[in-house]
Structure formats: C-alpha cells, structure tokens
C-alpha atoms as a PDB file:
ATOM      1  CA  UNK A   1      -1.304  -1.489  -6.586  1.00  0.00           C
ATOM      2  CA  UNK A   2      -2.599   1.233  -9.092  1.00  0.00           C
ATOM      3  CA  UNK A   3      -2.661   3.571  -5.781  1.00  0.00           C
ATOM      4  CA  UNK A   4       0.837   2.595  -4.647  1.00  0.00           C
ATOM      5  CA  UNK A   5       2.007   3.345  -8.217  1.00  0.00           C
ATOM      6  CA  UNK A   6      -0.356   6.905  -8.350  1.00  0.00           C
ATOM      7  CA  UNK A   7       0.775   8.516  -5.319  1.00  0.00           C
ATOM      8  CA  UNK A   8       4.792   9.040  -6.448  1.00  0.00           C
ATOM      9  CA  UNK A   9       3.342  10.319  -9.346  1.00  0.00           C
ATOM     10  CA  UNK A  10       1.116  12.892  -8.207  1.00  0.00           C
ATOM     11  CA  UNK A  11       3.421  14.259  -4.661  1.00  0.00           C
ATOM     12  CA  UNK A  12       6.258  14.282  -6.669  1.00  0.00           C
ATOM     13  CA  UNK A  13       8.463  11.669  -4.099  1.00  0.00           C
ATOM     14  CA  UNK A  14       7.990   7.690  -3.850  1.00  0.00           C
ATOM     15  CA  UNK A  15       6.567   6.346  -0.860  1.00  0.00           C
ATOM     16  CA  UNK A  16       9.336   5.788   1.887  1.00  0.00           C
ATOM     17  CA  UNK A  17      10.178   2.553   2.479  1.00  0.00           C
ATOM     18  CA  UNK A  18      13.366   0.345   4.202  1.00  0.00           C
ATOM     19  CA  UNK A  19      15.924  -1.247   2.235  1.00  0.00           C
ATOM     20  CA  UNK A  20      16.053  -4.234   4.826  1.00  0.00           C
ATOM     21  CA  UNK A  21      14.011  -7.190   3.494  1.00  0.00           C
ATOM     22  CA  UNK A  22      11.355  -7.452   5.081  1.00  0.00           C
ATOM     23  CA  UNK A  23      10.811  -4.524   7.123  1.00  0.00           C
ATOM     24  CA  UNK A  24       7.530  -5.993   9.093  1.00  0.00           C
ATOM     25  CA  UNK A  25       4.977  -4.226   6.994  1.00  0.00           C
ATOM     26  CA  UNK A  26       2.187  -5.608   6.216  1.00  0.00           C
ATOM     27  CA  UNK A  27       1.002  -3.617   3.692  1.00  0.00           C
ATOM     28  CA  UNK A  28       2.066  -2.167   0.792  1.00  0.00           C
ATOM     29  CA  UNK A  29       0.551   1.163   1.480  1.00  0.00           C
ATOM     30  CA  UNK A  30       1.071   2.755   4.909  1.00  0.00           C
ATOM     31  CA  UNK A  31       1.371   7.012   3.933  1.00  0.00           C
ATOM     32  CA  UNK A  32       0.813   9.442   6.188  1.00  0.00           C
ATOM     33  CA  UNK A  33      -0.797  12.812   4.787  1.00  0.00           C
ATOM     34  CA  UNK A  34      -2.195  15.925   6.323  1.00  0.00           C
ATOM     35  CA  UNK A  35      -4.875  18.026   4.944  1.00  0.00           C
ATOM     36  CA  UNK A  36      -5.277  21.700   6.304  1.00  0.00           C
ATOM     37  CA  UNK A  37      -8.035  23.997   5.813  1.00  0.00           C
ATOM     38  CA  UNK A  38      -8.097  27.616   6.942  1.00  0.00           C
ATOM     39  CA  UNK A  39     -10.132  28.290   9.995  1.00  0.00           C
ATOM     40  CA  UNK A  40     -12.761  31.145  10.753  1.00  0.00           C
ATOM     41  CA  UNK A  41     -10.106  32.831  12.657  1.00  0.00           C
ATOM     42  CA  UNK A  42      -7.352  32.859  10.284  1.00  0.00           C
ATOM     43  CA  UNK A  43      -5.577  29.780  11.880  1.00  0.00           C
ATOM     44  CA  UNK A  44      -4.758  26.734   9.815  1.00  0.00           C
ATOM     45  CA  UNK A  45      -6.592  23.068  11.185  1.00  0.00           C
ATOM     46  CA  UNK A  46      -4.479  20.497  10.152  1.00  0.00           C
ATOM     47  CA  UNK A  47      -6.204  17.102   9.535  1.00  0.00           C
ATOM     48  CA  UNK A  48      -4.157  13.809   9.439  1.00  0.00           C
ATOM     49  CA  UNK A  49      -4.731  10.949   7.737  1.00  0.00           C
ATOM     50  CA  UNK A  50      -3.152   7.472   6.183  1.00  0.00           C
ATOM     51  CA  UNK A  51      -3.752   5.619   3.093  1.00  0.00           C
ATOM     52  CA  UNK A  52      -3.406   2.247   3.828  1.00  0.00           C
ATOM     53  CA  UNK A  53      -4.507  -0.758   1.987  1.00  0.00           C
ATOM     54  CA  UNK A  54      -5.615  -4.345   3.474  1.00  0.00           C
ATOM     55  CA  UNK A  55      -5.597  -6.923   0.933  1.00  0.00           C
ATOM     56  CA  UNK A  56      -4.427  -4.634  -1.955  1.00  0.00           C
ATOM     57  CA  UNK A  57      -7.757  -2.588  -1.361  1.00  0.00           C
ATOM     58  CA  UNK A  58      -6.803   1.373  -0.520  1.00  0.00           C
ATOM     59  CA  UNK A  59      -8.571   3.132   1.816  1.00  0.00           C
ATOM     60  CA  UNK A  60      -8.312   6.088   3.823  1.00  0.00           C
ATOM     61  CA  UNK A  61      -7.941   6.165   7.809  1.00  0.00           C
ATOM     62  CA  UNK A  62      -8.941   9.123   9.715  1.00  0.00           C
ATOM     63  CA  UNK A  63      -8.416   9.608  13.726  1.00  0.00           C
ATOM     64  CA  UNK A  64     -12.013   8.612  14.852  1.00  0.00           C
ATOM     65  CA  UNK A  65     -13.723  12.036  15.532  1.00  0.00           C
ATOM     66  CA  UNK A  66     -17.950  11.771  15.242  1.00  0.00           C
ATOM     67  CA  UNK A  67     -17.691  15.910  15.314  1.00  0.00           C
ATOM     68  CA  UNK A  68     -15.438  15.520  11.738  1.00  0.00           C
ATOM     69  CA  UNK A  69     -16.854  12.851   9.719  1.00  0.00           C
ATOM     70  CA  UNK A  70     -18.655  15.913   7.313  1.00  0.00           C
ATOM     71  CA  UNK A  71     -14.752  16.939   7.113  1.00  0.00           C
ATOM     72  CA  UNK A  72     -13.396  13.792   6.377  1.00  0.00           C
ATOM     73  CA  UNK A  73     -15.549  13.232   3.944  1.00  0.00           C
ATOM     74  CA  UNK A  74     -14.537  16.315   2.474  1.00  0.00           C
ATOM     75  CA  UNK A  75     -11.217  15.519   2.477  1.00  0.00           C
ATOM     76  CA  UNK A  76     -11.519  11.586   1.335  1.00  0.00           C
ATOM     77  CA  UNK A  77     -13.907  13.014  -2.111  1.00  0.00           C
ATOM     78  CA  UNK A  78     -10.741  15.647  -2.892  1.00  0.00           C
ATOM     79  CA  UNK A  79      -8.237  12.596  -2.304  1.00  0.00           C
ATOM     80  CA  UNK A  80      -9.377  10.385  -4.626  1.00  0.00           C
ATOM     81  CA  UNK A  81     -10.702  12.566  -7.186  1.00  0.00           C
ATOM     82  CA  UNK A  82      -6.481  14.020  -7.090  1.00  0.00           C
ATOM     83  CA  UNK A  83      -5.852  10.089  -7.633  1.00  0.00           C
ATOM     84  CA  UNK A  84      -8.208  10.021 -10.710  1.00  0.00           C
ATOM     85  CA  UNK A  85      -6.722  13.170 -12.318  1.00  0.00           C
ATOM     86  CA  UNK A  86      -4.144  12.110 -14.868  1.00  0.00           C
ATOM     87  CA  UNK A  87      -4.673   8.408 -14.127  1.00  0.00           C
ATOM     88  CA  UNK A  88      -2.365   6.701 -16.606  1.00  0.00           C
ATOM     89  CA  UNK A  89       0.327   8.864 -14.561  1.00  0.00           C
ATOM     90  CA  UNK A  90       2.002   6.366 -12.291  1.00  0.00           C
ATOM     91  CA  UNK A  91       5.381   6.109 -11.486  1.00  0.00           C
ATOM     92  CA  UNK A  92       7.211   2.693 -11.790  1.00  0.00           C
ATOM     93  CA  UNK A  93       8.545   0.619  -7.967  1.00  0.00           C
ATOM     94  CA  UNK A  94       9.198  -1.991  -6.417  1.00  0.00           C
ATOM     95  CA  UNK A  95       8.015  -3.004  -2.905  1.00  0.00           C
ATOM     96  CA  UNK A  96       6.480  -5.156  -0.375  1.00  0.00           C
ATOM     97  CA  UNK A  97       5.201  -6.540   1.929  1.00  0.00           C
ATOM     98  CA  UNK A  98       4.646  -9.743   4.571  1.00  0.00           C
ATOM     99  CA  UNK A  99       1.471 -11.575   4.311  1.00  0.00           C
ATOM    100  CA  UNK A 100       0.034 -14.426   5.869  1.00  0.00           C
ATOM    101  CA  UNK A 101      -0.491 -17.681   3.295  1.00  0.00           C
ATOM    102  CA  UNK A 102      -3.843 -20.349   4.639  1.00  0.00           C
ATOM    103  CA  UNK A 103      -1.216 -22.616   6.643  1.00  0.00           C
ATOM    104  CA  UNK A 104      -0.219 -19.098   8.527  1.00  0.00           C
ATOM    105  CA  UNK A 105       2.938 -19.213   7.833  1.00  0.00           C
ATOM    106  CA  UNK A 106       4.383 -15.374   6.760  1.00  0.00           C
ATOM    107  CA  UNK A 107       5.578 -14.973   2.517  1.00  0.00           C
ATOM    108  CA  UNK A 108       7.189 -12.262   1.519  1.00  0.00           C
ATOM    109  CA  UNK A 109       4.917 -10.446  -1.419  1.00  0.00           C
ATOM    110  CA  UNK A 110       7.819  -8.557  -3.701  1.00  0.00           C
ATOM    111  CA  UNK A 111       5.383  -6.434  -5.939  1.00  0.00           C
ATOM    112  CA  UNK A 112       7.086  -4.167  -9.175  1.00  0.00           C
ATOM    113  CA  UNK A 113       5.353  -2.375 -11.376  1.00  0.00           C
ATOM    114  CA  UNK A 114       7.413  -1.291 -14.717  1.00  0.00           C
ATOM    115  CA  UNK A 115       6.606  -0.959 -18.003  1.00  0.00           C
ATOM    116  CA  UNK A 116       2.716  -0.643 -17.201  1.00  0.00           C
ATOM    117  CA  UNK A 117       2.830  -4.004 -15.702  1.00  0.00           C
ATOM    118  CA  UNK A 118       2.262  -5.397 -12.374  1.00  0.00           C
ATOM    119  CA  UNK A 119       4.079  -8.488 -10.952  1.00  0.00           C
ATOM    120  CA  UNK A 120       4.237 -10.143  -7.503  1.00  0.00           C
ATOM    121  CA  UNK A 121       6.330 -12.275  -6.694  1.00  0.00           C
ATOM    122  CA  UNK A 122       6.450 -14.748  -3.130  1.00  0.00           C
ATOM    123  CA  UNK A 123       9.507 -15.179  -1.473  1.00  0.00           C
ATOM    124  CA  UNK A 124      10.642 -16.945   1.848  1.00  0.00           C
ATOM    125  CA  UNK A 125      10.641 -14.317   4.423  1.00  0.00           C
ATOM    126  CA  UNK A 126      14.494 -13.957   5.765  1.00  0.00           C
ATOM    127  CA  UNK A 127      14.844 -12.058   8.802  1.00  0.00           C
ATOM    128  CA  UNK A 128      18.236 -10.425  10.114  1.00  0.00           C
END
C-alpha cells in the first residue's frame, strides 16, 4: 500500500483508475512505466515495465528478455531507490481491488489511505 501511496507522490499524477465499482482488477497496483537510456548511436532504447503487486507485495515486471536482465536490473535498483527518496512523501487515495476470500467467492477490497493511515475495507462485489 506504501507503494500505491509513493508513486502519486513522486510522478506528480495518481495512478489511473475507473470510477465503476469494481473495475475487474485484481490488484491494486497495475502502472505501466518506461525507462529509456541513450544508445551508442545516439538513439533512445525505451524499456517498459509495470509495477504490479500480488497480495499487497510490489514488484516489478519486465518483458522476459535473457539478453536484458543486466538492464533490468539496472533499471529495478534506480526504481526503488526513487521510491525510498523522500519516503514519508505519499499522497493520500482511495482504491481497490477484487480478491478472492478461502470459500472463492470474489470481495471487493476498498483500501484509503488519509491522514497517514491505511484502511481496507470488504465489500460485496456489485457488478453493472
């Protein structure tokens, strides 16, 4: 949640997300980002990425590439260190998220954060 609530902060623009409740995700962090690096030849290589979370764990997904795991690497140490700069910087929200309970049935996880505190609430999915 700390990552959901750092990224706002640090890009300057919340994380998009649909005003329909729910809106299938099952996750509250799903952002696309591109890193770029300038090439030997003067052309920019653009690397894409998501940070996603599973669980409430972040992580970062990279397009499985052998040849660029030196880069991704790279790119994953300068991600999170950015993260880590200013860390009491986080921007208040309110999200969520569908999740599966142990019967398998789907809840609805409602998640703020305000006021330096966390909350998540479980709600009966409704679908339109």
């Amino acid at each position: 949640m700390w990552v959901r609530a750092r990224i706002p902060a640090i890009f300057g623009s919340n994380i998009l997300i649909s005003l329909s409740i729910p809106d299938y995700k099952y996750a509250l962090i799903e952002q696309m980002f591109v890193a770029c690096e300038l090439g030997s030849n003067g052309d920019w290589i653009a690397y894409p990425f998501i940070c996603e979370d599973y669980n409430l764990r972040a992580g970062l997904r990279f397009y499985a590439d052998d040849l660029s795991t030196e880069i991704y690497e790279r790119i994953a140490k300068v991600f999170w260190e950015l993260l880590l700069l200013e860390s009491k910087s986080v921007c208040a929200f309110r999200d969520g998220y569908l999740h599966y309970n142990e019967m398998g049935d789907e809840e609805w996880h409602n998640v703020v954060f305000k006021h330096g505190r966390f909350s998540i609430e479980i709600i009966a999915p409704v679908f339109f």
